[in-house]
C-alpha atoms as a PDB file:
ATOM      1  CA  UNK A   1     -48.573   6.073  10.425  1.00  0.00           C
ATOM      2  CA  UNK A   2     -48.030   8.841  12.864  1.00  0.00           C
ATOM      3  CA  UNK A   3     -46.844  11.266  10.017  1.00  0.00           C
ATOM      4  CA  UNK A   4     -50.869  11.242   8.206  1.00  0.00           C
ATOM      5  CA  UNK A   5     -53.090  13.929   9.517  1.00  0.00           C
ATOM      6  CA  UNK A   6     -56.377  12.143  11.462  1.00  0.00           C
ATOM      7  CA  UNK A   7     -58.522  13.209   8.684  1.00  0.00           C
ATOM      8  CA  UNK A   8     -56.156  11.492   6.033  1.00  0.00           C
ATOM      9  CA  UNK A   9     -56.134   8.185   7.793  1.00  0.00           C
ATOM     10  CA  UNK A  10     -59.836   8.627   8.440  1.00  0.00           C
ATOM     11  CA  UNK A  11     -60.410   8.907   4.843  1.00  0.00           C
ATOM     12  CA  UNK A  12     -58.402   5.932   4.037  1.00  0.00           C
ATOM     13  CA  UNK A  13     -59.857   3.695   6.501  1.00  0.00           C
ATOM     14  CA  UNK A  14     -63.762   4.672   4.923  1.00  0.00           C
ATOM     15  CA  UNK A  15     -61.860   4.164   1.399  1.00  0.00           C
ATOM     16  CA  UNK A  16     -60.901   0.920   2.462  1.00  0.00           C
ATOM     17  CA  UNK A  17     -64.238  -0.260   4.416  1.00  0.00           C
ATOM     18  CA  UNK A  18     -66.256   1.071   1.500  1.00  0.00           C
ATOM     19  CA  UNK A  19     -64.021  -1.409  -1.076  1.00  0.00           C
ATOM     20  CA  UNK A  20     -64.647  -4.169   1.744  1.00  0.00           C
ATOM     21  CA  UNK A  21     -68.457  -3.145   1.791  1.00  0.00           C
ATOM     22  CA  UNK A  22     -69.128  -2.885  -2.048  1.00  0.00           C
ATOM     23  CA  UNK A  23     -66.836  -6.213  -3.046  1.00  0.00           C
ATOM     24  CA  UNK A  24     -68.486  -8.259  -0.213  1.00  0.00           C
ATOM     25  CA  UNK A  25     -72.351  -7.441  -1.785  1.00  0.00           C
ATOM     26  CA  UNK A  26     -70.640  -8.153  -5.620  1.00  0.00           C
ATOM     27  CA  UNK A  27     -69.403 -11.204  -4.030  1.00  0.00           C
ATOM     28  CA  UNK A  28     -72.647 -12.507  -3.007  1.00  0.00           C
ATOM     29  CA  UNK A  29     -74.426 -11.100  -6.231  1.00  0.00           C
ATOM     30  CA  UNK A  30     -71.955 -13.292  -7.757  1.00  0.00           C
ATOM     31  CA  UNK A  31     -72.713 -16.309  -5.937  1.00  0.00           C
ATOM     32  CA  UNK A  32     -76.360 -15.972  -6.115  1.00  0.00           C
ATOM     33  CA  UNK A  33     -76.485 -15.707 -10.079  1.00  0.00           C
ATOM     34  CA  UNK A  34     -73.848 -18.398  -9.943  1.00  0.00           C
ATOM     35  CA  UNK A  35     -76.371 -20.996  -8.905  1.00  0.00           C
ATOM     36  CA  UNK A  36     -78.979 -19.919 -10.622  1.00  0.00           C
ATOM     37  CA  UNK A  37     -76.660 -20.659 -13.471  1.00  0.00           C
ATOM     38  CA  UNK A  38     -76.517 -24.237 -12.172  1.00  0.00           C
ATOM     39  CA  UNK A  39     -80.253 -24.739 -11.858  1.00  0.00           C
ATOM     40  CA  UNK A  40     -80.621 -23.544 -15.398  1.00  0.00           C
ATOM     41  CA  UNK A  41     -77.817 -25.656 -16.514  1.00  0.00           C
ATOM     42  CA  UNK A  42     -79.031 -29.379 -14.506  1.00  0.00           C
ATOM     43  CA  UNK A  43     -82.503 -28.423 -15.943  1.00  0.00           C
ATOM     44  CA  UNK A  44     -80.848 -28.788 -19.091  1.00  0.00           C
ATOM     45  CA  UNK A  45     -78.961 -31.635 -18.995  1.00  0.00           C
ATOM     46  CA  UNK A  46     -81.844 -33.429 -17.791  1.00  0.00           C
ATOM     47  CA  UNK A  47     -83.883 -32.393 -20.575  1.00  0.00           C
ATOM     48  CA  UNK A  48     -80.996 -33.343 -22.683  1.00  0.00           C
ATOM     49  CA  UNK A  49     -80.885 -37.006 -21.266  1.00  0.00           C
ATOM     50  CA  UNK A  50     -85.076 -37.117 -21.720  1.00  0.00           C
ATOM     51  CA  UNK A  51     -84.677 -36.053 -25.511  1.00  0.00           C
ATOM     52  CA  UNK A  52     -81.855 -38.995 -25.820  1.00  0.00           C
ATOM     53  CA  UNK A  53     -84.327 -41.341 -23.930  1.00  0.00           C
ATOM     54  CA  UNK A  54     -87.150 -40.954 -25.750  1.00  0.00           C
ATOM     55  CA  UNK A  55     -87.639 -43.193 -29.333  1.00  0.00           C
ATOM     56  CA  UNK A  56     -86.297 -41.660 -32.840  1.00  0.00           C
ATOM     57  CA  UNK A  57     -89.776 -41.504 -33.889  1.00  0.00           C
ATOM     58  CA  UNK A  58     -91.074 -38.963 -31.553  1.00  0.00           C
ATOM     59  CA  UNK A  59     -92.121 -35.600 -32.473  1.00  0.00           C
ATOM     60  CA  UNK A  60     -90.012 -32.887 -30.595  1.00  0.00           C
ATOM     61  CA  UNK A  61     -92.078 -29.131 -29.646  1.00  0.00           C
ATOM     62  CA  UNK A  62     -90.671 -26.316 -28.788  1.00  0.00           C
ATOM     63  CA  UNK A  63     -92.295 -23.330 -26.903  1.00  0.00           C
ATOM     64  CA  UNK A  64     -92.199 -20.295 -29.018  1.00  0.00           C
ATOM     65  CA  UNK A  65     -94.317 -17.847 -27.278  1.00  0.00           C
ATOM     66  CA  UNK A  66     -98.202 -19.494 -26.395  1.00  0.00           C
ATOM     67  CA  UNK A  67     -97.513 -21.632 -29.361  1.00  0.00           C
ATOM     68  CA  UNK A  68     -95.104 -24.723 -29.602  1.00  0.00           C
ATOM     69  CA  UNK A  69     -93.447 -25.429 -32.796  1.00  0.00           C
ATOM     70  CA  UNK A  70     -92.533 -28.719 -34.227  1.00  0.00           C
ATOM     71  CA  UNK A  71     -88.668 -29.194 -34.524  1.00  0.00           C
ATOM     72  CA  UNK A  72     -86.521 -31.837 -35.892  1.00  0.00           C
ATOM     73  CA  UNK A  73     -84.431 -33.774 -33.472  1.00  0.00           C
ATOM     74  CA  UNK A  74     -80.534 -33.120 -34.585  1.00  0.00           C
ATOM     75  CA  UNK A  75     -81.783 -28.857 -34.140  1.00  0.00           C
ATOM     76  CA  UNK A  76     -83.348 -29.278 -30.762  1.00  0.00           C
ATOM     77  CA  UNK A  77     -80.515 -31.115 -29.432  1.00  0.00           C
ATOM     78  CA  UNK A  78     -77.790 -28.706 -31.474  1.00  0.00           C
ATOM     79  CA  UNK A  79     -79.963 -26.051 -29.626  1.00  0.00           C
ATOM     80  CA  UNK A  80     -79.649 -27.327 -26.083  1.00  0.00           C
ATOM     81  CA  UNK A  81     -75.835 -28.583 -26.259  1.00  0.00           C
ATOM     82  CA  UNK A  82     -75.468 -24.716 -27.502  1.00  0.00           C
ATOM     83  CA  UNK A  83     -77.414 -23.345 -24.506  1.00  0.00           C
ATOM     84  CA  UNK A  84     -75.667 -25.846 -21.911  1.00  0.00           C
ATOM     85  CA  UNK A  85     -72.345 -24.698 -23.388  1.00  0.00           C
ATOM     86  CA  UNK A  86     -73.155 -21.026 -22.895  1.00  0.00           C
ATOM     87  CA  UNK A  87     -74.129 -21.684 -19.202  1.00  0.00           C
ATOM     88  CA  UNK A  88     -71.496 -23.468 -18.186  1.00  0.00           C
ATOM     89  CA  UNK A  89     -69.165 -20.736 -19.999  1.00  0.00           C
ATOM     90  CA  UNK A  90     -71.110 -17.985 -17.676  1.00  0.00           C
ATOM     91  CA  UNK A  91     -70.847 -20.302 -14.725  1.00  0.00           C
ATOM     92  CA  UNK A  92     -66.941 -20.169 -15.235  1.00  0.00           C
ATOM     93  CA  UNK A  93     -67.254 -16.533 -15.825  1.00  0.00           C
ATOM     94  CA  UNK A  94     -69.037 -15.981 -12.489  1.00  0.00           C
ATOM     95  CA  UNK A  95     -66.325 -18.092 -10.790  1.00  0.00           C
ATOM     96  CA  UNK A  96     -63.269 -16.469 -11.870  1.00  0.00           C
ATOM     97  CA  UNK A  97     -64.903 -13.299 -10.572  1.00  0.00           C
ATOM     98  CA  UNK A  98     -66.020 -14.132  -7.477  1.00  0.00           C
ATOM     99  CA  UNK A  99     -62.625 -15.553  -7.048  1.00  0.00           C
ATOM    100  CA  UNK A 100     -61.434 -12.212  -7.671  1.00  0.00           C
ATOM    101  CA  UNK A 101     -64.076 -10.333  -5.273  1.00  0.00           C
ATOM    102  CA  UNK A 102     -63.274 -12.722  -2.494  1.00  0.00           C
ATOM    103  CA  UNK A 103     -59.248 -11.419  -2.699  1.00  0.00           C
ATOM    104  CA  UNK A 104     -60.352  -7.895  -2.749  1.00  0.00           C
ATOM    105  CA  UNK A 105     -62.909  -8.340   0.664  1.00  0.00           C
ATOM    106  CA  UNK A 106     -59.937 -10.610   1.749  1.00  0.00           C
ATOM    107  CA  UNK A 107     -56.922  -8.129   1.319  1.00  0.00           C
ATOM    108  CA  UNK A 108     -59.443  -5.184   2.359  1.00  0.00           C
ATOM    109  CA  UNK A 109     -59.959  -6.922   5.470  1.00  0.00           C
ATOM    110  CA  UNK A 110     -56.405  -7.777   6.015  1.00  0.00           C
ATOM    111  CA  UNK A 111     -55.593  -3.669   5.360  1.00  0.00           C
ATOM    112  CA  UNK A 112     -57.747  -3.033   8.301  1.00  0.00           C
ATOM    113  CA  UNK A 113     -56.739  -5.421  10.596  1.00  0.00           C
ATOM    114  CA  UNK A 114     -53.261  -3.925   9.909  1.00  0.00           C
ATOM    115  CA  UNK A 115     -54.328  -0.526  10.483  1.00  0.00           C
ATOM    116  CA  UNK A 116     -55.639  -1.371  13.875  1.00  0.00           C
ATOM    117  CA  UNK A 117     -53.227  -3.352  14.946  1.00  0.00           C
ATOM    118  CA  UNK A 118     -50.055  -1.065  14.236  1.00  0.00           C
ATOM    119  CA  UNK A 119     -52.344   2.113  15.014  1.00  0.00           C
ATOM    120  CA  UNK A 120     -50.693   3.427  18.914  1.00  0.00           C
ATOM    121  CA  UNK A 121     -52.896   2.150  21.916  1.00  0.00           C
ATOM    122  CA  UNK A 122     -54.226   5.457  24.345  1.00  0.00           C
END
């Protein structure tokens, strides 16, 4: 450490606050659109379960628009098994990366607290 110029370690230590900074605000970006992945997806399921409650005679409606269009039972259900599976495929998405953003504010943290612990006391 005592070889680098001030200015050099200076620059490292902003380098490495700034990766701490930015990977702590993706982090909780993250996290945030992670449960409102969830919401979406419970929403669904219970919708699911109403559809399955309700007798085979029933006429299904979807929204299109202002308008809601009649649609058989097998497509509505193929349509929200389709949209559950593509939420719960972003929800695993969104936690392998905030997996990964909570290693990089974790290790950025730990450079720092290396820094000042091995940097010479005046």
């Amino acid at each position: 450490m005592a070889s680098l110029s001030d200015e050099t370690l200076r620059k490292i230590l902003v380098q490495i606050q700034q990766t701490a900074v930015s990977s702590q605000r993706a982090l909780n970006l993250s996290r945030q659109q992670q449960a409102a992945k969830e919401r979406e997806r419970r929403i669904l399921q219970l919708t699911i379960d109403e559809i399955n409650a309700l007798d085979d005679k029933v006429n299904l409606y979807k929204g299109v628009g202002k308008m809601f269009m009649m649609v058989p039972r097998p497509t509505m259900q193929k349509d929200l098994k389709s949209e559950e599976k593509e939420l719960t495929d972003d929800i695993n998405t969104l936690t392998k990366k905030s997996k990964y953003l909570e290693k990089q504010f974790n290790d950025s943290q730990a450079q720092l607290r290396d820094i000042f612990q091995s940097a010479p006391r005046s």
